[in-house]
C-alpha atoms as a PDB file:
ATOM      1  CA  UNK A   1     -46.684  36.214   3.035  1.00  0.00           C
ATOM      2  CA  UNK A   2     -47.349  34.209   5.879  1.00  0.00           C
ATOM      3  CA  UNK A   3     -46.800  30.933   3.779  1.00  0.00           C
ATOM      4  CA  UNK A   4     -43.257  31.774   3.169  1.00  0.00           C
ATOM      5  CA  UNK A   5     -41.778  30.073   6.300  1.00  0.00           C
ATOM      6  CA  UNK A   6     -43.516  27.036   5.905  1.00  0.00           C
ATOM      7  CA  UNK A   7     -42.695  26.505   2.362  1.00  0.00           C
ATOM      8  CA  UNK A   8     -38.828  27.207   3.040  1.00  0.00           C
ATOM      9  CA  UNK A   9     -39.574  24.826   5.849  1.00  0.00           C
ATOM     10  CA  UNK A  10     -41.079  22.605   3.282  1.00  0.00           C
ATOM     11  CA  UNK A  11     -38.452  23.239   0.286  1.00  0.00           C
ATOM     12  CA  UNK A  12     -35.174  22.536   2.843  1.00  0.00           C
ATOM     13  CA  UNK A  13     -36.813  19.256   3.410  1.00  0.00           C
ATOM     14  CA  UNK A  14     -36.808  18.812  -0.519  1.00  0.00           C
ATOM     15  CA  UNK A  15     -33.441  19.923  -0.646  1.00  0.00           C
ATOM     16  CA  UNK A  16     -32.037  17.754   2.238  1.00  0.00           C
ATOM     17  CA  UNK A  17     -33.738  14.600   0.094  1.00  0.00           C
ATOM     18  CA  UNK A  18     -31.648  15.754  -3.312  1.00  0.00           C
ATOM     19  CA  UNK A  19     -28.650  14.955  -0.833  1.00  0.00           C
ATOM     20  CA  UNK A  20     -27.307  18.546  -0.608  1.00  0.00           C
ATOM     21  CA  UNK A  21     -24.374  19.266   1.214  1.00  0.00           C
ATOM     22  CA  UNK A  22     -25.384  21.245   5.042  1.00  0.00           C
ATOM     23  CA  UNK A  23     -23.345  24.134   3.994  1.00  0.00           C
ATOM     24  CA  UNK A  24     -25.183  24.734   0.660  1.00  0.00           C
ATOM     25  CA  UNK A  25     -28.674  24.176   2.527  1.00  0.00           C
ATOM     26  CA  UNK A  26     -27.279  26.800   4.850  1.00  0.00           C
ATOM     27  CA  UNK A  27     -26.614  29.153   2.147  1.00  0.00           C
ATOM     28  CA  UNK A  28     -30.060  28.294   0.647  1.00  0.00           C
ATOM     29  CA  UNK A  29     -32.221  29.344   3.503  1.00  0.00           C
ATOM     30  CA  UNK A  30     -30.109  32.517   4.812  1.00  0.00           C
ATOM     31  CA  UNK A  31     -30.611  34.379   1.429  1.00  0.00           C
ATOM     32  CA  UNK A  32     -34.517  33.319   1.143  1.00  0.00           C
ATOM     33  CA  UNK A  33     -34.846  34.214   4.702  1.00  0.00           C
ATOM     34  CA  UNK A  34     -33.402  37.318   3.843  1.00  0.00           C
ATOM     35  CA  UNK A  35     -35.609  37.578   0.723  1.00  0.00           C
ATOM     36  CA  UNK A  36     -38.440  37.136   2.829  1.00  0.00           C
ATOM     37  CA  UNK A  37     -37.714  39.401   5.233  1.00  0.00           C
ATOM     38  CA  UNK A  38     -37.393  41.956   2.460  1.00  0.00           C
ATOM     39  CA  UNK A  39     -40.868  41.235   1.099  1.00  0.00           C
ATOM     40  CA  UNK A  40     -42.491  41.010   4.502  1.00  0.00           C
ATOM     41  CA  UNK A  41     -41.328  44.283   4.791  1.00  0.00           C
ATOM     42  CA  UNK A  42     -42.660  45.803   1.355  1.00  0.00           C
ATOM     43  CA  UNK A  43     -45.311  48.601   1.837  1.00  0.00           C
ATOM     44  CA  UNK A  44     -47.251  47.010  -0.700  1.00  0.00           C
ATOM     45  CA  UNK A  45     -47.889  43.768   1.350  1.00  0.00           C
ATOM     46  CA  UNK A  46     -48.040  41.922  -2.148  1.00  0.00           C
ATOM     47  CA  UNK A  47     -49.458  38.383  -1.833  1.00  0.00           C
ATOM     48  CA  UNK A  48     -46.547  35.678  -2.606  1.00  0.00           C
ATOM     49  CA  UNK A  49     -48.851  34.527  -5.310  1.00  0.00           C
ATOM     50  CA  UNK A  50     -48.169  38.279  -6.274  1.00  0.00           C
ATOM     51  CA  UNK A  51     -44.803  38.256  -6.448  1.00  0.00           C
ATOM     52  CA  UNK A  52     -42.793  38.659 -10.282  1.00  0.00           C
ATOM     53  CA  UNK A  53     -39.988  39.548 -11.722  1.00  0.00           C
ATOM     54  CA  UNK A  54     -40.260  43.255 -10.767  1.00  0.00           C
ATOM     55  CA  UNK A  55     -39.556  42.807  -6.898  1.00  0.00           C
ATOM     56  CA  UNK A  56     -37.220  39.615  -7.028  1.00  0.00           C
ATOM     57  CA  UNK A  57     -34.888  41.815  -9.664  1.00  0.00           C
ATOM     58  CA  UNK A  58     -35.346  45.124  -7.609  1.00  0.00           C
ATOM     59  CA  UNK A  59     -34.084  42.578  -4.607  1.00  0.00           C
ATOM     60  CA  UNK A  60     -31.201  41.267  -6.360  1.00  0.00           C
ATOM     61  CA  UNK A  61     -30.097  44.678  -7.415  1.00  0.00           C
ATOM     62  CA  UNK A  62     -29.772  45.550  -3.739  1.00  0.00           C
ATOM     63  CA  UNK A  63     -28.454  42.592  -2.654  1.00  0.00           C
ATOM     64  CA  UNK A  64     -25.602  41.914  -4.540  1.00  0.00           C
ATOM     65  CA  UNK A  65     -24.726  45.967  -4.771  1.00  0.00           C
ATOM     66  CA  UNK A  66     -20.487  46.126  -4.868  1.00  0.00           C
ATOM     67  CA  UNK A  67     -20.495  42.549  -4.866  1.00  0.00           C
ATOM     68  CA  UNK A  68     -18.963  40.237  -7.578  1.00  0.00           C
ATOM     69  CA  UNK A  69     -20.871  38.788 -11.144  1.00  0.00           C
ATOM     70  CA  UNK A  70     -20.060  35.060  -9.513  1.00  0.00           C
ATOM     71  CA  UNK A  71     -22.644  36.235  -6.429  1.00  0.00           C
ATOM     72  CA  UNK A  72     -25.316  37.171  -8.593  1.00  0.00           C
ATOM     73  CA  UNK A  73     -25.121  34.101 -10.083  1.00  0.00           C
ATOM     74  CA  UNK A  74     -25.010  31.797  -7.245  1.00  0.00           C
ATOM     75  CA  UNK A  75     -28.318  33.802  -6.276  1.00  0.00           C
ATOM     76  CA  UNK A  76     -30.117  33.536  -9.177  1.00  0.00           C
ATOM     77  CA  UNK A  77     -29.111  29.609  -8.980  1.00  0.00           C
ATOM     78  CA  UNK A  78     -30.796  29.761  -5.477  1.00  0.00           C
ATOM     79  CA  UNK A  79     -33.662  31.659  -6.582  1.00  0.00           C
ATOM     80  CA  UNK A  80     -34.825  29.729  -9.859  1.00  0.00           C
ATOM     81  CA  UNK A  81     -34.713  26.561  -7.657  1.00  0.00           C
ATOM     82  CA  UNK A  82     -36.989  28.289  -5.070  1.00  0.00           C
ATOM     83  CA  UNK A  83     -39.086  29.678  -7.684  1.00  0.00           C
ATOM     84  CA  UNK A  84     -39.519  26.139  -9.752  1.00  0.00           C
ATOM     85  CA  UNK A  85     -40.942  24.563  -6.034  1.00  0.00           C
ATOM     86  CA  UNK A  86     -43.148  27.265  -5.601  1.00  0.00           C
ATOM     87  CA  UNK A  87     -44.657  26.398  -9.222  1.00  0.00           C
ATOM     88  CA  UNK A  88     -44.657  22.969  -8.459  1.00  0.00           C
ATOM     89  CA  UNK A  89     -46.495  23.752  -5.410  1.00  0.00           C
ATOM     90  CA  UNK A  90     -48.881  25.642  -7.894  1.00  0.00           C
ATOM     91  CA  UNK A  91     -48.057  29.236  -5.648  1.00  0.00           C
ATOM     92  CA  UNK A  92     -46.464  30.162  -8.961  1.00  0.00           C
ATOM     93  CA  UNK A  93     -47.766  29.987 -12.271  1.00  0.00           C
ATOM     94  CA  UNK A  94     -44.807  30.072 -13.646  1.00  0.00           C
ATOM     95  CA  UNK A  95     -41.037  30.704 -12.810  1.00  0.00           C
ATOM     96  CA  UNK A  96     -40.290  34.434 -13.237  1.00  0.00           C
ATOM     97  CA  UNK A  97     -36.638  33.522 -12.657  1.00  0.00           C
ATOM     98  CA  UNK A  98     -36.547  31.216 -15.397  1.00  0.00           C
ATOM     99  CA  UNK A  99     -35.572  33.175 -18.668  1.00  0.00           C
ATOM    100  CA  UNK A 100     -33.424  35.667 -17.064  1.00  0.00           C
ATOM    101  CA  UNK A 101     -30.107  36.111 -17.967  1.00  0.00           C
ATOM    102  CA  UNK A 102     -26.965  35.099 -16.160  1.00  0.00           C
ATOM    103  CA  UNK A 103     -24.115  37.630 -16.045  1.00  0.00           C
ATOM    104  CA  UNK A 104     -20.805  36.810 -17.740  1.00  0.00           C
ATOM    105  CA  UNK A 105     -18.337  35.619 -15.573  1.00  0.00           C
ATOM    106  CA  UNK A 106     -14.731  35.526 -17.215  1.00  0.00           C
ATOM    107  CA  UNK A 107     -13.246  31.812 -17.173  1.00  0.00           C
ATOM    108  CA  UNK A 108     -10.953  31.111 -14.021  1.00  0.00           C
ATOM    109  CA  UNK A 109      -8.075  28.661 -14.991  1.00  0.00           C
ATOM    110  CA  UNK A 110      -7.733  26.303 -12.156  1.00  0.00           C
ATOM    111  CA  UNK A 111      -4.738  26.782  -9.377  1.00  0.00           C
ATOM    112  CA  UNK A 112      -2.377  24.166  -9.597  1.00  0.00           C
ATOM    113  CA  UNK A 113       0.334  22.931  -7.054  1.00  0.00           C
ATOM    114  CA  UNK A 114       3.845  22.628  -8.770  1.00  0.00           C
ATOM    115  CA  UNK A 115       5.842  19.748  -7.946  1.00  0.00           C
ATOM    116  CA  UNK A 116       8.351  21.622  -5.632  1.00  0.00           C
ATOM    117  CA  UNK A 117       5.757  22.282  -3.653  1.00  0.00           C
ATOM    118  CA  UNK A 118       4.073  19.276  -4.004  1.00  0.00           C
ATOM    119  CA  UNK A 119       7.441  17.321  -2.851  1.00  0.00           C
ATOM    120  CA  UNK A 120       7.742  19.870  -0.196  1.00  0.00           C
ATOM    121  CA  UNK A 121       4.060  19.170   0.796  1.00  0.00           C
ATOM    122  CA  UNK A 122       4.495  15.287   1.132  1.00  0.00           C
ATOM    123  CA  UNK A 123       7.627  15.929   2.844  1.00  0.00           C
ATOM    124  CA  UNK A 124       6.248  17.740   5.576  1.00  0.00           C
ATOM    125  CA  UNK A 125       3.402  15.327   6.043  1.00  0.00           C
ATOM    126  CA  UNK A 126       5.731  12.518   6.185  1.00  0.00           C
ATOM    127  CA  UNK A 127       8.141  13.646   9.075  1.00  0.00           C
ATOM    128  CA  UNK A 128       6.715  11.963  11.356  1.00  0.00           C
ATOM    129  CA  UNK A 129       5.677   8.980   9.502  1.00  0.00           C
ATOM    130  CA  UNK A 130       5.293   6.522  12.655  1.00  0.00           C
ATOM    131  CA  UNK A 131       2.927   8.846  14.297  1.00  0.00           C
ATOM    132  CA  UNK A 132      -1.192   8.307  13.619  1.00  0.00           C
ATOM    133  CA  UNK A 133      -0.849  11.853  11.974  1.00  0.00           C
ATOM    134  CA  UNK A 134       1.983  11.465   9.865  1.00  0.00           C
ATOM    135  CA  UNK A 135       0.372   7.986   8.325  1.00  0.00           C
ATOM    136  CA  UNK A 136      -3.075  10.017   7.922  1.00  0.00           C
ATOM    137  CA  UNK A 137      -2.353  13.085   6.025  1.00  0.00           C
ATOM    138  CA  UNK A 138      -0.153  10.784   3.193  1.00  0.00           C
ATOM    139  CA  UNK A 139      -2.768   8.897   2.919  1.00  0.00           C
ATOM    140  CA  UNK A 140      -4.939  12.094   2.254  1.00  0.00           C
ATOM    141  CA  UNK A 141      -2.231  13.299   0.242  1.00  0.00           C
ATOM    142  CA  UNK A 142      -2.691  10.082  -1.797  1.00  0.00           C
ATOM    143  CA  UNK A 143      -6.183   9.905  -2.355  1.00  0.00           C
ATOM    144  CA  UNK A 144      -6.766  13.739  -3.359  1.00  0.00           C
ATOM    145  CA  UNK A 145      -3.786  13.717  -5.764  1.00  0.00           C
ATOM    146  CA  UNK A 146      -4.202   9.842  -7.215  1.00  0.00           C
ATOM    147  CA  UNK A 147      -7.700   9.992  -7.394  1.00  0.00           C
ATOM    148  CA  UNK A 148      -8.677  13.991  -7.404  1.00  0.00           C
ATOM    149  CA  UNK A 149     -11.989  13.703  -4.697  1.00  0.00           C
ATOM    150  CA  UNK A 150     -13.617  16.584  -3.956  1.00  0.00           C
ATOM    151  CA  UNK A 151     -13.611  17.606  -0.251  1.00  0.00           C
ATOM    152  CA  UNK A 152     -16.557  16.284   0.881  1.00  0.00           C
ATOM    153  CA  UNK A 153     -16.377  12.592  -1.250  1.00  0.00           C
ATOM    154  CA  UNK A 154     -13.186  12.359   0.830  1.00  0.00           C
ATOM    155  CA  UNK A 155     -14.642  13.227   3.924  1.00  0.00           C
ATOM    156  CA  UNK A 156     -17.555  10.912   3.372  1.00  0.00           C
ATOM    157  CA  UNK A 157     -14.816   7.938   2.220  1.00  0.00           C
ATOM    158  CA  UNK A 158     -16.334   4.801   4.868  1.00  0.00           C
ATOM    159  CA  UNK A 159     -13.577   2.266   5.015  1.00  0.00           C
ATOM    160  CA  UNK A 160     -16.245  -0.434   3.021  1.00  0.00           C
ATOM    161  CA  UNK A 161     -14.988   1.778   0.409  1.00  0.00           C
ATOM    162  CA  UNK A 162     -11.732   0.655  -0.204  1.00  0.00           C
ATOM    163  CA  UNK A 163     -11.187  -2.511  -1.918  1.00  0.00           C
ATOM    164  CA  UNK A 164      -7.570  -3.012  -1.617  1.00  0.00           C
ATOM    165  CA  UNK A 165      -7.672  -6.658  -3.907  1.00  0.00           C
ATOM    166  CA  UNK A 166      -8.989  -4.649  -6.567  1.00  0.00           C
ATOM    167  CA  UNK A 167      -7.277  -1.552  -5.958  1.00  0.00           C
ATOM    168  CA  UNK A 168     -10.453   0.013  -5.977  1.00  0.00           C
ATOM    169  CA  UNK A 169     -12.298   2.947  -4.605  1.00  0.00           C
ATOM    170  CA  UNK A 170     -15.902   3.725  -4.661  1.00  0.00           C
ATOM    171  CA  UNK A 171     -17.622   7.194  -4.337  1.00  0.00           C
ATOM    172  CA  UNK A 172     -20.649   8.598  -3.665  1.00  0.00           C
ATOM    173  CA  UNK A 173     -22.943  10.352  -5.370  1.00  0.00           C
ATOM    174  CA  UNK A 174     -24.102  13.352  -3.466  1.00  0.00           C
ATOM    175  CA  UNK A 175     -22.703  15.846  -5.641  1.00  0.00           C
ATOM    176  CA  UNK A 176     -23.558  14.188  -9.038  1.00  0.00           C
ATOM    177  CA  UNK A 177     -26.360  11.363  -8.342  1.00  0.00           C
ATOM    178  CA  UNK A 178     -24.380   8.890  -9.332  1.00  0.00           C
ATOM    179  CA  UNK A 179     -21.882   6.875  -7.514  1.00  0.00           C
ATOM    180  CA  UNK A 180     -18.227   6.097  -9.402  1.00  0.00           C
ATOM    181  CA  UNK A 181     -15.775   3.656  -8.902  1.00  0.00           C
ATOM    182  CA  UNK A 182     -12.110   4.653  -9.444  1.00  0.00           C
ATOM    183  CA  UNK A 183      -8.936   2.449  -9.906  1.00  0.00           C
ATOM    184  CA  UNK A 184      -6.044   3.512  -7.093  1.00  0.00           C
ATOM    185  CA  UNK A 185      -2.610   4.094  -8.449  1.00  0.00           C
ATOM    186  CA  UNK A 186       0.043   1.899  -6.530  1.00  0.00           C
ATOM    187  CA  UNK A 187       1.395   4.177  -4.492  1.00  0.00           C
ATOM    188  CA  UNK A 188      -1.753   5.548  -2.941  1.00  0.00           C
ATOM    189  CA  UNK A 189      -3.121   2.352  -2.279  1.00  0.00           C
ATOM    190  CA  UNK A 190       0.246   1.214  -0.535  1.00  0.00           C
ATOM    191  CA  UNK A 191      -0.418   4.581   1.503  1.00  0.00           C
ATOM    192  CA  UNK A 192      -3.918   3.729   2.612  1.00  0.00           C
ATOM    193  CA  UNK A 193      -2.862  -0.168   3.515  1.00  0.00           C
ATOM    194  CA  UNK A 194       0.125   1.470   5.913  1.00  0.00           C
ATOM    195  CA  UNK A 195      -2.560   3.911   7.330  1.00  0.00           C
ATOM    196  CA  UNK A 196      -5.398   1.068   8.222  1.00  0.00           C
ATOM    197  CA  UNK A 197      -3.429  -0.364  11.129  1.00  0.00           C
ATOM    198  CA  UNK A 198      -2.253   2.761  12.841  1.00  0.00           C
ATOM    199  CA  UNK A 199      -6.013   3.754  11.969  1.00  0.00           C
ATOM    200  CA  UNK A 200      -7.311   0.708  14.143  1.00  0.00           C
ATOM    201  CA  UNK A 201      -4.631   1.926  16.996  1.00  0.00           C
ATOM    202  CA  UNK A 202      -5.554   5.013  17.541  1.00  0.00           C
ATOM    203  CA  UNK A 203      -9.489   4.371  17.505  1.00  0.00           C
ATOM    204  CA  UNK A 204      -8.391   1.810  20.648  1.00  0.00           C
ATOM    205  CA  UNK A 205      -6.411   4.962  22.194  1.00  0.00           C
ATOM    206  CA  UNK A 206      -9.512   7.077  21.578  1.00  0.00           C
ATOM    207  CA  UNK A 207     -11.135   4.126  23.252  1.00  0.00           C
ATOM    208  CA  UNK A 208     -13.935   3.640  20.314  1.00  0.00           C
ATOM    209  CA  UNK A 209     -16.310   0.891  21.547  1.00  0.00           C
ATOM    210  CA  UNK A 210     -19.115   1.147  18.740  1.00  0.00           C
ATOM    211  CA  UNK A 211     -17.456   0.164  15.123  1.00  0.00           C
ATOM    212  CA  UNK A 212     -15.914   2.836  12.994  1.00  0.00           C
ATOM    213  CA  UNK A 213     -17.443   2.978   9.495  1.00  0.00           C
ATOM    214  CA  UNK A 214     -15.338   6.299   8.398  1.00  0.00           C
ATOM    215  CA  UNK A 215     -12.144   5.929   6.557  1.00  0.00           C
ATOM    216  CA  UNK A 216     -10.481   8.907   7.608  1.00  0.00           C
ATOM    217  CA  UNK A 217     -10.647   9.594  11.630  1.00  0.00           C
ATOM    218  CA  UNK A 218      -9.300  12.297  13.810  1.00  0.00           C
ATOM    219  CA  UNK A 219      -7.230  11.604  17.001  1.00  0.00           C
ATOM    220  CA  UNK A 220     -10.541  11.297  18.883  1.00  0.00           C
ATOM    221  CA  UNK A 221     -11.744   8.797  16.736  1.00  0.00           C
ATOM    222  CA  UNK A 222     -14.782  10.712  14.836  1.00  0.00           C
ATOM    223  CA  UNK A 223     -14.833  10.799  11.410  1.00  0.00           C
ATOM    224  CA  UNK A 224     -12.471  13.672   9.663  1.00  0.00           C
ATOM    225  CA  UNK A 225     -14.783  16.440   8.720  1.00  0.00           C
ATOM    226  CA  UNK A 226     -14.493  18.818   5.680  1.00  0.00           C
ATOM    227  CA  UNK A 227     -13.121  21.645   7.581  1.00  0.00           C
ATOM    228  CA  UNK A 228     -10.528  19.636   9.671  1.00  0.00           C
ATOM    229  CA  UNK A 229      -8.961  18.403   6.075  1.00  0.00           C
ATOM    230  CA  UNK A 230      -8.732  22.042   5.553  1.00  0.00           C
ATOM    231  CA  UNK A 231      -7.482  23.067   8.832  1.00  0.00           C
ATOM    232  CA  UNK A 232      -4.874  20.314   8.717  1.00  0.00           C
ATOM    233  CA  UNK A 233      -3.798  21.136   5.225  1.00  0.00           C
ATOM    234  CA  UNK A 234      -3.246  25.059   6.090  1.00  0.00           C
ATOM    235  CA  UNK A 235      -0.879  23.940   8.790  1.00  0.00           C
ATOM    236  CA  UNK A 236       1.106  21.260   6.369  1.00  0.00           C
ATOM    237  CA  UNK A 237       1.375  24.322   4.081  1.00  0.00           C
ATOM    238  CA  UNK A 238       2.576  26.637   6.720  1.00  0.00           C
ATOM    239  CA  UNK A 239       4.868  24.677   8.456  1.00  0.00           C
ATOM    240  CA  UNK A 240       6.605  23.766   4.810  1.00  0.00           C
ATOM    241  CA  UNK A 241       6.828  27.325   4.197  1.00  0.00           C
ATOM    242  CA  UNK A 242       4.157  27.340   1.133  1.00  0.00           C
ATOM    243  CA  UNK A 243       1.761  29.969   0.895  1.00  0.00           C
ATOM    244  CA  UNK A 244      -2.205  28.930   0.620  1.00  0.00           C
ATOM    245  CA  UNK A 245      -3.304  25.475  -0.537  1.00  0.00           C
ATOM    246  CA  UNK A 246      -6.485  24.316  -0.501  1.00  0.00           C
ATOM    247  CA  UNK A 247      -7.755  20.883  -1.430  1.00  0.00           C
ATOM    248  CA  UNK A 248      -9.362  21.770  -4.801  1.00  0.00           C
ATOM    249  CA  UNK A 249      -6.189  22.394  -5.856  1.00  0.00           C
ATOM    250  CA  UNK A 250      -5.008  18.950  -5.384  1.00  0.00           C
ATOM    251  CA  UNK A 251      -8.071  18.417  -7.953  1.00  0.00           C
ATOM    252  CA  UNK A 252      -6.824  20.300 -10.225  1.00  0.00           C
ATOM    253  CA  UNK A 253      -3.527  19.565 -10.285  1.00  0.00           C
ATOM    254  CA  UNK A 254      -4.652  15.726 -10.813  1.00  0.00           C
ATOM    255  CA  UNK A 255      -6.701  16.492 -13.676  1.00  0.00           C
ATOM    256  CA  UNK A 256      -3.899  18.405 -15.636  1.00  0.00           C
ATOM    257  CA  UNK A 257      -1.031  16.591 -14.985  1.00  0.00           C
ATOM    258  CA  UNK A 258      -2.767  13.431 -16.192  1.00  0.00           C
ATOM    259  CA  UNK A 259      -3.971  15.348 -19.156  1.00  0.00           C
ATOM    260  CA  UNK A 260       0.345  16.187 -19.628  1.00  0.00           C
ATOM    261  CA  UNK A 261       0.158  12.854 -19.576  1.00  0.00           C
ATOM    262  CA  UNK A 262      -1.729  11.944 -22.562  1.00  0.00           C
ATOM    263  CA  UNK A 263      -4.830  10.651 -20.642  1.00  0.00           C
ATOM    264  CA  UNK A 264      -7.594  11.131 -22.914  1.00  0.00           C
ATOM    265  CA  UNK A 265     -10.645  13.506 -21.782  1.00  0.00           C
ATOM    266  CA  UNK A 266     -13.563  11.177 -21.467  1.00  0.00           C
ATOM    267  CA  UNK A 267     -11.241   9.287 -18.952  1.00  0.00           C
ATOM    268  CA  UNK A 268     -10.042  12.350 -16.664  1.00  0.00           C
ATOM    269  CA  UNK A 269     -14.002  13.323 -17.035  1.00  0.00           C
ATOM    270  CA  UNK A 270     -14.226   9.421 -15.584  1.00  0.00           C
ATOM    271  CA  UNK A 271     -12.287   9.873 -13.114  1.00  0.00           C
ATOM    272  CA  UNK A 272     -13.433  12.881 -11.643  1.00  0.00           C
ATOM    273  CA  UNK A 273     -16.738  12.551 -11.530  1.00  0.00           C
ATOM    274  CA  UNK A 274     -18.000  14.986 -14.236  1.00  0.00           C
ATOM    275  CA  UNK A 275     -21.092  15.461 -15.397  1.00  0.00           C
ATOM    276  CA  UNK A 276     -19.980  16.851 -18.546  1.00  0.00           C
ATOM    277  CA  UNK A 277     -17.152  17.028 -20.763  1.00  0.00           C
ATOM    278  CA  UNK A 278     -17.441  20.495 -20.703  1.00  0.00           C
ATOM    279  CA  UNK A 279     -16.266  20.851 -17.356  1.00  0.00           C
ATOM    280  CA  UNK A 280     -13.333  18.842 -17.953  1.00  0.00           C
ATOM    281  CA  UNK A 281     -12.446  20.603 -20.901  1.00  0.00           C
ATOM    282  CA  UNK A 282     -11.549  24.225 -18.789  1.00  0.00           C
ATOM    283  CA  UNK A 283      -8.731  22.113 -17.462  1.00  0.00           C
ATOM    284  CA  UNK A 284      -6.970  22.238 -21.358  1.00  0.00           C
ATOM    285  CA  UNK A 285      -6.105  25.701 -20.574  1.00  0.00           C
ATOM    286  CA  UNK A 286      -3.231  24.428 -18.665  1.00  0.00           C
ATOM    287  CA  UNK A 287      -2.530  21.333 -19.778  1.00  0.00           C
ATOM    288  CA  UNK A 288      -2.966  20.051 -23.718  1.00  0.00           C
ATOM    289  CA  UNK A 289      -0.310  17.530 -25.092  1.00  0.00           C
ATOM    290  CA  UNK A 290      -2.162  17.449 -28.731  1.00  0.00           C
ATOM    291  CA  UNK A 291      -2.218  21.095 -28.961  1.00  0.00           C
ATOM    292  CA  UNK A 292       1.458  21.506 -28.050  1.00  0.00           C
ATOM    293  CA  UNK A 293       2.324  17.993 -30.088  1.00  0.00           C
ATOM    294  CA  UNK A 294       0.400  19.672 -33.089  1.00  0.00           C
ATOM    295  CA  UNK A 295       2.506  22.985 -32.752  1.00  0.00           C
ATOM    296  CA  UNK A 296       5.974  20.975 -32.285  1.00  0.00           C
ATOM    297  CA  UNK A 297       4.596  19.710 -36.172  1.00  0.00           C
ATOM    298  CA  UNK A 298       4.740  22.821 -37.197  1.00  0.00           C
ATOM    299  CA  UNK A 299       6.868  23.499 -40.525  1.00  0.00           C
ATOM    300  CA  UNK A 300       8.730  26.917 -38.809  1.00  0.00           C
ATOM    301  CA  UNK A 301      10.093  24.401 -36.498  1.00  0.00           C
ATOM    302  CA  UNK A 302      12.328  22.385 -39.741  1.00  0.00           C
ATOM    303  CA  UNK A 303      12.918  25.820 -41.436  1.00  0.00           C
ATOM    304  CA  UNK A 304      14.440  27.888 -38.948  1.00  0.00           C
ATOM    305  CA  UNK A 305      15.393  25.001 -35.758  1.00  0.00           C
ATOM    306  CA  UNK A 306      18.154  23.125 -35.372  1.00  0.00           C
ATOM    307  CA  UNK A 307      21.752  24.077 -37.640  1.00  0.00           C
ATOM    308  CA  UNK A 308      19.593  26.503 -39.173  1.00  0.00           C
ATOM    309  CA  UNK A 309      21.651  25.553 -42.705  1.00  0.00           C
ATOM    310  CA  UNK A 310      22.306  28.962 -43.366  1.00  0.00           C
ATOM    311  CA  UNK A 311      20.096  30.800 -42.862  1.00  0.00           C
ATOM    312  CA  UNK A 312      20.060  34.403 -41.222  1.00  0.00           C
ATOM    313  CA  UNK A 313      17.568  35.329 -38.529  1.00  0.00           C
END
């Protein structure tokens, strides 16, 4: 077992190349440091060549004991990845982790902000207009509701990025491997052209010498990080008297309203950035204008709507 740290060393390298977030690397090695730790430990002293199904499933088991089905999936994720380097390493024959089954997990229907508290939302952000802040956080506002980025595409926005002639944004990759260009409703680009030169102020007040390439900056002029969106979008909701929001709901609440909307699926999958349809097919649960345009057809509607001609129900 004294290979294991040097292949994890190894394998986080791999991982850092697919262009994985740091928090999901993080993730990654604390559970196969704890996994090692575990089989360090064994009495048996088993070989890692030795290693099957019997003591990664006995290690699950205890590991995600009075824990939810979603955990045990995430760590089987983790572990069939580890296990497919190892084989490609030739350590492993073959993945043990391969053929075994995922646990059910029932289908969560998105969150989704209402408009109330959406208008609520903007309000609040847009008090103080005139001040760096208040400019910022509509044009966040903008971009997660026009456009429906993920947290850390928005974070990684560089202000190359925005083409405001074309009213165009472009995205990277990280999360699906392949960058995506996405056209800005009005209003959201209007919002990022007001930000840019209050933007360019306050990196002078932060006294920024060296170029900026980030879109989004803090009042210190570094680039806005993933957990300072969320930080700053806790106290919006707070201060507006809303309970929690979080910026996947802003996602989600993109998604579905354009589906209201009549926006066909292949182009909300488009502009989101799936990979599959699939995905952005959970997302008819809330919102489906042919479904509820198919019932409205329905002949119950003629017989017993309207005057009712009669007769008794």
């Amino acid at each position: 077992m004294h290979r294991w740290d040097q292949l994890l060393e190894e394998y986080m390298e791999v991982c850092g190349i697919r262009g994985l977030s740091a928090s999901h690397m993080s993730n990654i090695r604390r559970e196969l440091e704890r996994l090692g730790v575990c089989l360090k430990r064994c009495r048996s002293r088993r070989r890692l060549e030795d290693v099957g199904m019997e003591e990664l499933a006995s290690w699950l088991t205890t590991r995600t004991k009075f824990h939810a089905k979603a955990t045990l999936r995430g760590l089987q994720s983790i572990l069939r990845g580890w296990g497919e380097f190892l084989v490609h390493r030739g350590v492993w024959s073959s993945n043990p982790l391969r053929w075994m089954l995922k646990p059910k997990v029932p289908l969560r229907v998105p969150g989704r902000i209402g408009r109330g508290a959406m208008d609520r939302l903007v309000k609040g952000a847009s008090e103080s207009f005139q001040s760096y802040s208040g400019s910022l956080w509509l044009a966040v506002f903008g971009l997660l509701y026009g456009t429906g980025l993920r947290r850390g595409e928005l974070s990684r926005l560089n202000l190359e990025d925005f083409i405001p002639a074309e009213r165009v944004l472009r995205i990277d990759g990280r999360k699906t491997g392949r960058q995506r260009a996405v056209m800005l409703p009005e209003v959201t680009c209007r919002c990022l052209e007001s930000y840019l030169p209050h933007r360019a102020n306050q990196l002078v007040r932060a006294g920024c010498i060296e170029p900026q390439a980030a879109l989004l900056v803090s009042q210190r002029g570094t680039r806005l990080s993933c957990d300072a969106l969320s930080s700053g979008m806790k106290r919006i909701a707070r201060r507006v008297g809303l309970g929690r929001v979080t910026l996947q709901q802003f996602r989600h609440t993109c998604a579905s309203d354009l589906l209201e909307e009549g926006v066909s699926l292949p182009e909300v999958q488009r502009q989101l950035g799936h990979q599959t349809i699939r995905t952005t097919a959970r997302y008819l649960h809330i919102a489906d204008p042919q479904r509820r345009a198919a019932v409205d057809l329905h002949p119950i509607n003629g017989i017993l709507g309207g005057e009712r001609k009669g007769v008794q129900v």
